[in-house]
C-alpha atoms as a PDB file:
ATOM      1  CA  UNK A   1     111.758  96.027 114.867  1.00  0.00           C
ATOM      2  CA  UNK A   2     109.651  98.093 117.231  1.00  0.00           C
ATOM      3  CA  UNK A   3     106.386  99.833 116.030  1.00  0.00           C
ATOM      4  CA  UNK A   4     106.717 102.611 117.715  1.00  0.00           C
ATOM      5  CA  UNK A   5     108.925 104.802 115.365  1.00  0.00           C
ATOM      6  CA  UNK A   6     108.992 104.803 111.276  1.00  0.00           C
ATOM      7  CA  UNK A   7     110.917 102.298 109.017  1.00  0.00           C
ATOM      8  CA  UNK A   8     112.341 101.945 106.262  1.00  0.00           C
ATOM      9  CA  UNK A   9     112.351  98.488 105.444  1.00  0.00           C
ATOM     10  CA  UNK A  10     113.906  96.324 101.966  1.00  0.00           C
ATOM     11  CA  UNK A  11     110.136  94.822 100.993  1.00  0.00           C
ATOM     12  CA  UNK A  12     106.951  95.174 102.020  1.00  0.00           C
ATOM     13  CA  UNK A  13     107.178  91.180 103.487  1.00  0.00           C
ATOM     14  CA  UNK A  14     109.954  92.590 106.216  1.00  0.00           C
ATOM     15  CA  UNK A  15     107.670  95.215 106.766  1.00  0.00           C
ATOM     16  CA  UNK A  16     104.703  93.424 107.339  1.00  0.00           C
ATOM     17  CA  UNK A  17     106.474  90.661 109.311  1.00  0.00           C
ATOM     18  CA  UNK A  18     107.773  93.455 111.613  1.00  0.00           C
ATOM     19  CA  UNK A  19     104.046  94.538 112.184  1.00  0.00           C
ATOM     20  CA  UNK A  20     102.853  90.996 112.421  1.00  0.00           C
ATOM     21  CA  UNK A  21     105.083  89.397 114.648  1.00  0.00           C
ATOM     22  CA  UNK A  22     105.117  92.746 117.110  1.00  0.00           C
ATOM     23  CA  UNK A  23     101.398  92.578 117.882  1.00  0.00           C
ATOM     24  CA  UNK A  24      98.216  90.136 119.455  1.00  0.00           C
ATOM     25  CA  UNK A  25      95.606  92.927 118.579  1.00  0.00           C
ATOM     26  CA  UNK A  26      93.684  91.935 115.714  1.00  0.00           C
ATOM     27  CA  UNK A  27      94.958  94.494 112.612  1.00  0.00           C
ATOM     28  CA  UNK A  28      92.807  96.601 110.232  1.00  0.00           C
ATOM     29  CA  UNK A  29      94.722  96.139 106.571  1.00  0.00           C
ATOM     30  CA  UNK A  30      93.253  99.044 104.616  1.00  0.00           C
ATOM     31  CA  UNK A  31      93.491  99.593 101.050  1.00  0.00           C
ATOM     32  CA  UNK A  32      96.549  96.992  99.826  1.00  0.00           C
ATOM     33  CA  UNK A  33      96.650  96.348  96.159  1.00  0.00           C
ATOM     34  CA  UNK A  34      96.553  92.344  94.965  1.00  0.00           C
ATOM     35  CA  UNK A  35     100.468  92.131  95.604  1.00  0.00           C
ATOM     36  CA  UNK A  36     100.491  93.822  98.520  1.00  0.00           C
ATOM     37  CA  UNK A  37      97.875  91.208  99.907  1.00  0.00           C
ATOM     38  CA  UNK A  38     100.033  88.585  98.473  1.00  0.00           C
ATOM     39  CA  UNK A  39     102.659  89.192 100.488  1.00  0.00           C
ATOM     40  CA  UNK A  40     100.632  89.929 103.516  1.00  0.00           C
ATOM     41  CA  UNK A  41      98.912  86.299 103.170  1.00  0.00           C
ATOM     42  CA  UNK A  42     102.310  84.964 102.902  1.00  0.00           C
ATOM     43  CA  UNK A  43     103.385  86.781 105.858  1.00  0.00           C
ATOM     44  CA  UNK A  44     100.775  85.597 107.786  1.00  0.00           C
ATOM     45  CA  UNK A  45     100.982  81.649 106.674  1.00  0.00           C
ATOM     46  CA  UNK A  46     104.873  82.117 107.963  1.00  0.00           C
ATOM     47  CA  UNK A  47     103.717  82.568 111.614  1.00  0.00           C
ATOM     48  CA  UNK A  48     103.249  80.258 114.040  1.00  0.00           C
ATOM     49  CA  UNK A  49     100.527  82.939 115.930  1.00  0.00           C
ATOM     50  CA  UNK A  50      99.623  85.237 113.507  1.00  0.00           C
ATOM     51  CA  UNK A  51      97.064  88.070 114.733  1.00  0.00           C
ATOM     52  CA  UNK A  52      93.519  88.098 112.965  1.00  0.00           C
ATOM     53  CA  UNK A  53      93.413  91.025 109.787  1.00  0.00           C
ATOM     54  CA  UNK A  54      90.407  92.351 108.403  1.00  0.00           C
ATOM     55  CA  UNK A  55      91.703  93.643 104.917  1.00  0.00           C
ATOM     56  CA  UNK A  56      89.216  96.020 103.229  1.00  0.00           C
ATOM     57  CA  UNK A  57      89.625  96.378  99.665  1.00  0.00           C
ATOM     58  CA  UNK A  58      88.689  97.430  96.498  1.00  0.00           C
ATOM     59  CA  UNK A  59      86.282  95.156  94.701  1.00  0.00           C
ATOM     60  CA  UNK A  60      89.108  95.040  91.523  1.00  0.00           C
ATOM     61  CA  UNK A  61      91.129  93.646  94.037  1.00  0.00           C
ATOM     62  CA  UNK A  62      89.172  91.029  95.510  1.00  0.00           C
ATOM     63  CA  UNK A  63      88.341  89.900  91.401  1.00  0.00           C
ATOM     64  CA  UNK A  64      92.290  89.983  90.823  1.00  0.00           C
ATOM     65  CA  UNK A  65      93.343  87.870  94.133  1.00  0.00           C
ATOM     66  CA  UNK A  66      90.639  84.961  92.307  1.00  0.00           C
ATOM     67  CA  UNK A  67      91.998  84.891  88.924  1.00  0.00           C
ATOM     68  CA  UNK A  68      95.113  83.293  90.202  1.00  0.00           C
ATOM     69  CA  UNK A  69      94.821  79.902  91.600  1.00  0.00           C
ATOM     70  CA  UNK A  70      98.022  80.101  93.981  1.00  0.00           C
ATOM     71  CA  UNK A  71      96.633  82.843  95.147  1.00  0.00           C
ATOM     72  CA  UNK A  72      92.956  82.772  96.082  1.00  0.00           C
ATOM     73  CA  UNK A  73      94.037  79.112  96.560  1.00  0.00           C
ATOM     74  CA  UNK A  74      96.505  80.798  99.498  1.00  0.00           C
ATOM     75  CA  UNK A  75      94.245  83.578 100.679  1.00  0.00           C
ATOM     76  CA  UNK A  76      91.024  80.808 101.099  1.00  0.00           C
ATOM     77  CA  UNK A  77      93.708  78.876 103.347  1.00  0.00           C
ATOM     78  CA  UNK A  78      94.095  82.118 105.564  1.00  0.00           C
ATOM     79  CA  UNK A  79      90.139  82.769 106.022  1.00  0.00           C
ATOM     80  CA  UNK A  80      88.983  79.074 105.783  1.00  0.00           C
ATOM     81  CA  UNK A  81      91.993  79.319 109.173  1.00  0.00           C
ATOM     82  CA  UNK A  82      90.107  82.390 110.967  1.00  0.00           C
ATOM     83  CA  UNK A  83      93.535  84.440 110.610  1.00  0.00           C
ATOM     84  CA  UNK A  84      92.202  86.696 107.299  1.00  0.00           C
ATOM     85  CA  UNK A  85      88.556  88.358 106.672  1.00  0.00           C
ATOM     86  CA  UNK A  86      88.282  90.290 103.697  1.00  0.00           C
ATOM     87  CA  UNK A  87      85.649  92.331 102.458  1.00  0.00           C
ATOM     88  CA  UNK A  88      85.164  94.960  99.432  1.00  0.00           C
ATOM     89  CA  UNK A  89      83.990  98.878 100.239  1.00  0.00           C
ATOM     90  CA  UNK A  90      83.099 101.658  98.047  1.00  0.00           C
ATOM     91  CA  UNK A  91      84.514 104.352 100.186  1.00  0.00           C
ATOM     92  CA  UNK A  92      86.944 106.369  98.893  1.00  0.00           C
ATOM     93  CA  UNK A  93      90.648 105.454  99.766  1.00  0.00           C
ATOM     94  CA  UNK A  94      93.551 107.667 100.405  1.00  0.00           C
ATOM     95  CA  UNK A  95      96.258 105.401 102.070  1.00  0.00           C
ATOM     96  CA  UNK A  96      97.361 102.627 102.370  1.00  0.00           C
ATOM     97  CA  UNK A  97      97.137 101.514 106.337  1.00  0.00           C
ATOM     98  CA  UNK A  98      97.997  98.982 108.789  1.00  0.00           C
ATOM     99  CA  UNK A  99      96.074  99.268 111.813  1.00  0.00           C
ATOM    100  CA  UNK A 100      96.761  97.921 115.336  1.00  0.00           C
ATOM    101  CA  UNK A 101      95.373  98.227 118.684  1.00  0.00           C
ATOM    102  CA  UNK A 102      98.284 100.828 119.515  1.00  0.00           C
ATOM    103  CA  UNK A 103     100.229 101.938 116.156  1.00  0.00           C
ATOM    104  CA  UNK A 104      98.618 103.320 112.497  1.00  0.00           C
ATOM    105  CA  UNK A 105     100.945 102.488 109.921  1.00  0.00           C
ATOM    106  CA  UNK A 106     101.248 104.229 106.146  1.00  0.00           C
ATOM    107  CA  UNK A 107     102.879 101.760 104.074  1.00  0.00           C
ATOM    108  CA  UNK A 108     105.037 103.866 101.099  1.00  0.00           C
ATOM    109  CA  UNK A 109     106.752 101.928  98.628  1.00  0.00           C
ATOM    110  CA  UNK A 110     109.410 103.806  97.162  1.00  0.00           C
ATOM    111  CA  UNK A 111     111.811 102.205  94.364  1.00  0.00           C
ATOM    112  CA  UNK A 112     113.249  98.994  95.858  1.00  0.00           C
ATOM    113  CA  UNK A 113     112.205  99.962  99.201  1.00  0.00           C
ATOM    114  CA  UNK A 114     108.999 100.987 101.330  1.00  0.00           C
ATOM    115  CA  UNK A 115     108.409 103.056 105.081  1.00  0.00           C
ATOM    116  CA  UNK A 116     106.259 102.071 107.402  1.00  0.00           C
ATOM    117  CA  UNK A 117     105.039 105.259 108.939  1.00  0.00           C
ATOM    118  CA  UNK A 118     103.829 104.923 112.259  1.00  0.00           C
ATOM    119  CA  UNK A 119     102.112 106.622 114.987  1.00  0.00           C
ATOM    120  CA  UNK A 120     101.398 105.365 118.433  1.00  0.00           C
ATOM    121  CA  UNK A 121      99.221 108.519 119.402  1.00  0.00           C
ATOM    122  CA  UNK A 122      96.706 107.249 121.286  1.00  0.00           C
ATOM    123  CA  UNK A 123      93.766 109.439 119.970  1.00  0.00           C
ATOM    124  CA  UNK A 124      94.617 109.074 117.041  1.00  0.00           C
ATOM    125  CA  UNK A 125      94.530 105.087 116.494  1.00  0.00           C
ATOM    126  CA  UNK A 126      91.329 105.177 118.323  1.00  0.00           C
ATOM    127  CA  UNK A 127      90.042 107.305 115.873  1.00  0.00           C
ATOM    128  CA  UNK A 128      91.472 105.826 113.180  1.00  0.00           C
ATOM    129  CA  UNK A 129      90.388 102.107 114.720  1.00  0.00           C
ATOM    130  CA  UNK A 130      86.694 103.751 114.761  1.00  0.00           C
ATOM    131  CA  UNK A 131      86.240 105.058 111.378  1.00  0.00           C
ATOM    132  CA  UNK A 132      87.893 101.920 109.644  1.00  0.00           C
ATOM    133  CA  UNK A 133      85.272  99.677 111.741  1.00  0.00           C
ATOM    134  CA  UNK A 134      82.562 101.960 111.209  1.00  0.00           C
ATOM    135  CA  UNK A 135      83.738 101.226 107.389  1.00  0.00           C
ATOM    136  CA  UNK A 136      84.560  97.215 107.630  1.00  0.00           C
ATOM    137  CA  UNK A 137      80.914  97.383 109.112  1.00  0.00           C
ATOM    138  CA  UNK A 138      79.156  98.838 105.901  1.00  0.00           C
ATOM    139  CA  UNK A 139      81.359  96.351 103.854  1.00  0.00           C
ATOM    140  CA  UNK A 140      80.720  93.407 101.399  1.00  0.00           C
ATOM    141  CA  UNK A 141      81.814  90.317 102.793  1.00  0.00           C
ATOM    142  CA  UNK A 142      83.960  89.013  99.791  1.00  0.00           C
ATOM    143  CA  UNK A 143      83.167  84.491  98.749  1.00  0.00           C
ATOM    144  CA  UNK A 144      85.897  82.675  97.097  1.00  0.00           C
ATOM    145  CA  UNK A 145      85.111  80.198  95.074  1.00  0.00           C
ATOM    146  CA  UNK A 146      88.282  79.041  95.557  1.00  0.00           C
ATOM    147  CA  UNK A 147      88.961  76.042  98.087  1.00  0.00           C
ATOM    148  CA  UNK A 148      91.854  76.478 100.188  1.00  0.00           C
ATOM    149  CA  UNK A 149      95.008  74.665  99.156  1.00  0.00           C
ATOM    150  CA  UNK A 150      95.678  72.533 101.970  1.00  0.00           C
ATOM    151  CA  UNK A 151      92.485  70.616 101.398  1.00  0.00           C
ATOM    152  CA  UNK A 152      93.050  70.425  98.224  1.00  0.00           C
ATOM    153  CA  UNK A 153      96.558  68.746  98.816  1.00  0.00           C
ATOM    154  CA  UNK A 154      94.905  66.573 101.471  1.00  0.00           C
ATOM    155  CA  UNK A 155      91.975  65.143  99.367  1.00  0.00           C
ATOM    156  CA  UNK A 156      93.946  64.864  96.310  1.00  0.00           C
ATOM    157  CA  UNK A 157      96.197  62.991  98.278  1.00  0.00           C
ATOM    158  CA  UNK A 158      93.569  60.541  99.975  1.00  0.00           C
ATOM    159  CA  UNK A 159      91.420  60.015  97.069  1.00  0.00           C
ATOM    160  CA  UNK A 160      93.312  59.870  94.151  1.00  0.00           C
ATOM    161  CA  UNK A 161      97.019  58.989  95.358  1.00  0.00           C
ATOM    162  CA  UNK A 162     100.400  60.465  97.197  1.00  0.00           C
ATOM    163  CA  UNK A 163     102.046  60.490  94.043  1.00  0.00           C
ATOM    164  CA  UNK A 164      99.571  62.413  91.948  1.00  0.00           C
ATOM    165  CA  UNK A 165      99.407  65.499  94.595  1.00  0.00           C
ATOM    166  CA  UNK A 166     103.010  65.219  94.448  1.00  0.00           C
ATOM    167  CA  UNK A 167     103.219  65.945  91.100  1.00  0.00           C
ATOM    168  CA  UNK A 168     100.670  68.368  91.259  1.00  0.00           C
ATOM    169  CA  UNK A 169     102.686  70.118  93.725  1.00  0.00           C
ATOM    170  CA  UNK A 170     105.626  70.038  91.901  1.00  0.00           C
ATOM    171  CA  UNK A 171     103.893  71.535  88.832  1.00  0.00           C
ATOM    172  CA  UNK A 172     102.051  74.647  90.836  1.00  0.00           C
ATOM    173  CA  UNK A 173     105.512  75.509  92.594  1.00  0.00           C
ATOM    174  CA  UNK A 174     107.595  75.498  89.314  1.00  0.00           C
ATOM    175  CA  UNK A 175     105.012  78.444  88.104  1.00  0.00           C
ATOM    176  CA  UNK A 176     104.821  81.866  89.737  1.00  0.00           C
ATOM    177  CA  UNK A 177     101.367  82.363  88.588  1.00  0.00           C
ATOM    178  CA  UNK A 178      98.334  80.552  87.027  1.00  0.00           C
ATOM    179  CA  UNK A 179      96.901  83.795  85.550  1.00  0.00           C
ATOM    180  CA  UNK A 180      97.037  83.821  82.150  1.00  0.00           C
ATOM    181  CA  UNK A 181      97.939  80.366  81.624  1.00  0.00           C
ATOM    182  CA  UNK A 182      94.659  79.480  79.670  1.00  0.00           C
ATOM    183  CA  UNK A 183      94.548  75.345  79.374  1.00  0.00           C
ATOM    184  CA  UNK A 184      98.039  75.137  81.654  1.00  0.00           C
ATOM    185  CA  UNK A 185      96.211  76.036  84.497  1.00  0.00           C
ATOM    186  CA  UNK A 186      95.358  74.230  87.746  1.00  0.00           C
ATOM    187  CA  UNK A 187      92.804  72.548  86.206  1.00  0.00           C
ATOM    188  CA  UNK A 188      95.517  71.354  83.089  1.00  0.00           C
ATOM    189  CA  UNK A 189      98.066  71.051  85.957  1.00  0.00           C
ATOM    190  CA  UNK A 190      95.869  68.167  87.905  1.00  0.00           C
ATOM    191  CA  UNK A 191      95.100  66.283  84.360  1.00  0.00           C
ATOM    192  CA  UNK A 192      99.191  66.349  83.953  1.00  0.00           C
ATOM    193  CA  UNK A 193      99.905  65.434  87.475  1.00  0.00           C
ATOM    194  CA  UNK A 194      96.995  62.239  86.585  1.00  0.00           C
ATOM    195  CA  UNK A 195      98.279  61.564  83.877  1.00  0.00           C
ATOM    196  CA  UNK A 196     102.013  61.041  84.753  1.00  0.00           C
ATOM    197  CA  UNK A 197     100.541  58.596  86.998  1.00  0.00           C
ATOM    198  CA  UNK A 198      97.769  56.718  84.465  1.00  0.00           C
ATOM    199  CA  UNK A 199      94.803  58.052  86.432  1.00  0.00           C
ATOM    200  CA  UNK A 200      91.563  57.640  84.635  1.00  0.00           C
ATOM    201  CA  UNK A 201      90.084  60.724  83.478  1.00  0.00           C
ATOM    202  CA  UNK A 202      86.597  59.985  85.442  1.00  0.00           C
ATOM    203  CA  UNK A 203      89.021  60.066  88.653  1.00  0.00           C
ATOM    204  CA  UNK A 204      90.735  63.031  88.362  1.00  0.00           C
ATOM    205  CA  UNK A 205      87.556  65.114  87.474  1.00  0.00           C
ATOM    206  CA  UNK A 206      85.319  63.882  89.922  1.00  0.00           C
ATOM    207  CA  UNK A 207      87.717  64.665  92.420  1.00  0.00           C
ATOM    208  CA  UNK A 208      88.225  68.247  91.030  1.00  0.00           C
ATOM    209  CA  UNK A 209      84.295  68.677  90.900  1.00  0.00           C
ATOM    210  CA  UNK A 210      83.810  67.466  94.598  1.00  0.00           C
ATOM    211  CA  UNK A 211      86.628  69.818  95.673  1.00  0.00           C
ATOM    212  CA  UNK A 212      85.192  72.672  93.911  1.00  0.00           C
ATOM    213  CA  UNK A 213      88.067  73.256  91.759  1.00  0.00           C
ATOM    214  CA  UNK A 214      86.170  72.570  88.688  1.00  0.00           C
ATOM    215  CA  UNK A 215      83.672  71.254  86.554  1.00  0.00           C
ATOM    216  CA  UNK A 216      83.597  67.752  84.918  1.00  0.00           C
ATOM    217  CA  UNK A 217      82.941  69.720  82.231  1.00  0.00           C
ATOM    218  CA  UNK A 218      85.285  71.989  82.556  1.00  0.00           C
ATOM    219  CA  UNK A 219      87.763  69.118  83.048  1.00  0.00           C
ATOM    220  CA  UNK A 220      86.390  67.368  79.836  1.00  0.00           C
ATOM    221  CA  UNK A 221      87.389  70.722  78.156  1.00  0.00           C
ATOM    222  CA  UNK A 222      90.933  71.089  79.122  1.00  0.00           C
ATOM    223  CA  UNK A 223      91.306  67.264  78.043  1.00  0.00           C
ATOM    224  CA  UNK A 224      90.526  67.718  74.816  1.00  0.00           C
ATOM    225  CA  UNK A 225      92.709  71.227  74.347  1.00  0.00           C
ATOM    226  CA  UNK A 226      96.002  69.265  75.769  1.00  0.00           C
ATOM    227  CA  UNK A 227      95.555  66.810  73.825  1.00  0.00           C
ATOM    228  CA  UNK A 228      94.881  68.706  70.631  1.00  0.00           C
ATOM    229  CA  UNK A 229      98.438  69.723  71.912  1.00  0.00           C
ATOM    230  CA  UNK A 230      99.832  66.999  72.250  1.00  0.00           C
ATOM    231  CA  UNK A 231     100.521  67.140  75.740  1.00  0.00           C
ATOM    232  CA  UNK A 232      98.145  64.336  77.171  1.00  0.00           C
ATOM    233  CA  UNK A 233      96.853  61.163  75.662  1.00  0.00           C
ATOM    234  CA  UNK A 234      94.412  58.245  76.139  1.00  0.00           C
ATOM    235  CA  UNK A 235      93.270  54.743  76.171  1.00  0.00           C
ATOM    236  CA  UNK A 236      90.338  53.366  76.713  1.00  0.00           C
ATOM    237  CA  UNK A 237      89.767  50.731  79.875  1.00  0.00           C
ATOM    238  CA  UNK A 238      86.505  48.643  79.233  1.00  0.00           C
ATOM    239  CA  UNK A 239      83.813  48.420  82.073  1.00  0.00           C
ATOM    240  CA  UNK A 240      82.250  45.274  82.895  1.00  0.00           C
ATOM    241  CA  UNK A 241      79.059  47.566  82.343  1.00  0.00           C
ATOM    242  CA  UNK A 242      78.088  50.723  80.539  1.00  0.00           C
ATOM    243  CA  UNK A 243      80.985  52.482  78.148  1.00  0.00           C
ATOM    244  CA  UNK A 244      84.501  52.355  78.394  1.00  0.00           C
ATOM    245  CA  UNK A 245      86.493  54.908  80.671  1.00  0.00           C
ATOM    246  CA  UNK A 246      89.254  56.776  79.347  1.00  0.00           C
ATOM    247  CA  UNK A 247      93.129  56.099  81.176  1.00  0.00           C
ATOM    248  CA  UNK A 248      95.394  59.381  80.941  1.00  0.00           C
ATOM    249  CA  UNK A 249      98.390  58.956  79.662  1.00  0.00           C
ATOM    250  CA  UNK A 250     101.391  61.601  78.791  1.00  0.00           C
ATOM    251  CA  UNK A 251     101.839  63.093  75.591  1.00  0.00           C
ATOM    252  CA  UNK A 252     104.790  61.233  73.748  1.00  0.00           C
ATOM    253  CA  UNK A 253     106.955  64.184  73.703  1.00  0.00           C
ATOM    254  CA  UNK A 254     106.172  64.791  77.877  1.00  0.00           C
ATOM    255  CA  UNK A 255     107.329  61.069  78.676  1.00  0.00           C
ATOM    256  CA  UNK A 256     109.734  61.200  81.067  1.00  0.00           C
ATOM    257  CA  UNK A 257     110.128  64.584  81.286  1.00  0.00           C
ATOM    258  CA  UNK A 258     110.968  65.892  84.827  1.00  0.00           C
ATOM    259  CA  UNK A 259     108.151  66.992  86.803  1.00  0.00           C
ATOM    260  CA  UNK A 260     109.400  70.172  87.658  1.00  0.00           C
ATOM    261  CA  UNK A 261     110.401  70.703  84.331  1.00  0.00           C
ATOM    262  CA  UNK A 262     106.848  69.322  82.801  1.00  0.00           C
ATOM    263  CA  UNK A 263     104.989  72.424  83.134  1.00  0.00           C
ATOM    264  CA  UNK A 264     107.486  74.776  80.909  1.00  0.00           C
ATOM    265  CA  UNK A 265     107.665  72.234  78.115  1.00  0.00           C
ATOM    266  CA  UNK A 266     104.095  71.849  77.993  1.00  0.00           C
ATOM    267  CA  UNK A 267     103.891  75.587  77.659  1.00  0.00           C
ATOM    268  CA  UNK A 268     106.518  75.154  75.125  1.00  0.00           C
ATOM    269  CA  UNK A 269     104.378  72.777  73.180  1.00  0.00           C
ATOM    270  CA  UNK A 270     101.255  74.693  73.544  1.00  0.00           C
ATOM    271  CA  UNK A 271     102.825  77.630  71.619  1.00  0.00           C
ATOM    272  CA  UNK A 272     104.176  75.527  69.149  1.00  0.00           C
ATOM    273  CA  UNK A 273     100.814  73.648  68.377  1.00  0.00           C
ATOM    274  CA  UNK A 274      98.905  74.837  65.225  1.00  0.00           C
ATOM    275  CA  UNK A 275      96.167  76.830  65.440  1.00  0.00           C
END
């Protein structure tokens, strides 16, 4: 689709591919909500070239991207790449904009569809260009705490085994979200993944400390709520010196369970469990 006249598109992900794919100009994203920057990260890890965007957001935005693991996970991928900045503003926003070197774009959801409607008027992108740099200038540079997914994959994959990041990427794609998901999140996710393959608890959270997923602490934590739950259990392995480690083992009711499947029973479990 060409950017020079308006369209009506079936999702915002045609939309923004259309946009994506018909420019090298680096593109202003201005005011998207946490979905609509969803889609746009997805957008942009489906190109082979994908132009550099500045997104400039609201700060409850930036807060919701990082409460979902798939997500900030996804989005640290993009900036950790150079393709995606993103940084918070307290200006006041009226629309919702794409921005390229030659077209402004208001993106209007409407039902089950949304317009992109754009302008090539030269004076106007220029000014609009200006004042959104003038803004992205005065902006706070947003951190994720995050680490982006790939190296996550990669050093789960190196350190602690092939099959373990399998599993662990079998669990995280049969979910849509991690929000919400209390002990079943990434962090519960890796101790299942570990301990469908017997890795020792030490392992699994040193490995999730050094990556800056979490805390050995936190790690301890979630170990103790799943198995409360049932869901994981141990055995000790003695040391030659100092006190025994602690091998992770399925919960009997998870034991051969399908990976892809292991997630929503262990949900399934967790509501189940007594108080």
């Amino acid at each position: 689709m060409s950017l020079e006249a308006s369209q009506i598109t079936a999702s915002e992900s045609e939309l923004f591919q259309a946009i994506l794919s018909d420019t090298a100009d680096e593109v202003v994203a201005v005011n998207l909500d946490g979905e609509q920057l969803t889609v746009l990260v997805e957008t942009i890890g489906g190109l082979s070239e994908p132009p550099a965007v500045r997104s400039l957001v609201k700060d409850s935005v930036a807060r919701w991207l990082q409460d979902d693991f798939l997500v900030a996970s996804a989005v640290a991928d993009e900036m950790a790449a150079g393709n995606l900045s993103l940084r918070t503003a307290e200006v006041r926003f009226e629309n919702t904009l794409l921005v390229t070197g030659e077209t402004v774009v208001s993106v209007v959801p409407a039902g089950d569809r949304v317009a992109g409607l754009a302008t090539d008027d030269e004076d106007f992108v220029a000014t609009t260009r200006e004042k959104w740099n003038s803004e992205w200038n005065d902006a706070t540079e947003v951190s994720f705490r995050t680490p982006p997914r790939s190296e996550i994959h990669e050093s789960l994959a190196n350190e602690i085994g092939e099959e373990v990041d399998a599993d662990f990427r079998a669990m995280l794609n049969s979910v849509e979200t991690t929000r919400d998901k209390g002990a079943l999140n990434e962090v519960g996710m890796s101790l299942l993944a570990a301990a469908n393959n017997e890795i020792q608890l030490f392992e699994i959270s040193k490995w999730g400390e050094d990556t800056g997923l979490a805390s050995r602490a936190t790690y301890s934590r979630t170990k103790t709520q799943l198995e409360d739950s049932g869901l994981l259990a141990t055995e000790k392995v003695p040391m030659d010196v100092g006190r025994p480690r602690l091998r992770l083992l399925l919960g009997e009711e998870l034991r051969g369970v399908d990976v892809d499947d292991l997630v929503e029973q262990a949900q399934k479990m967790m509501v189940a469990a007594p108080a």
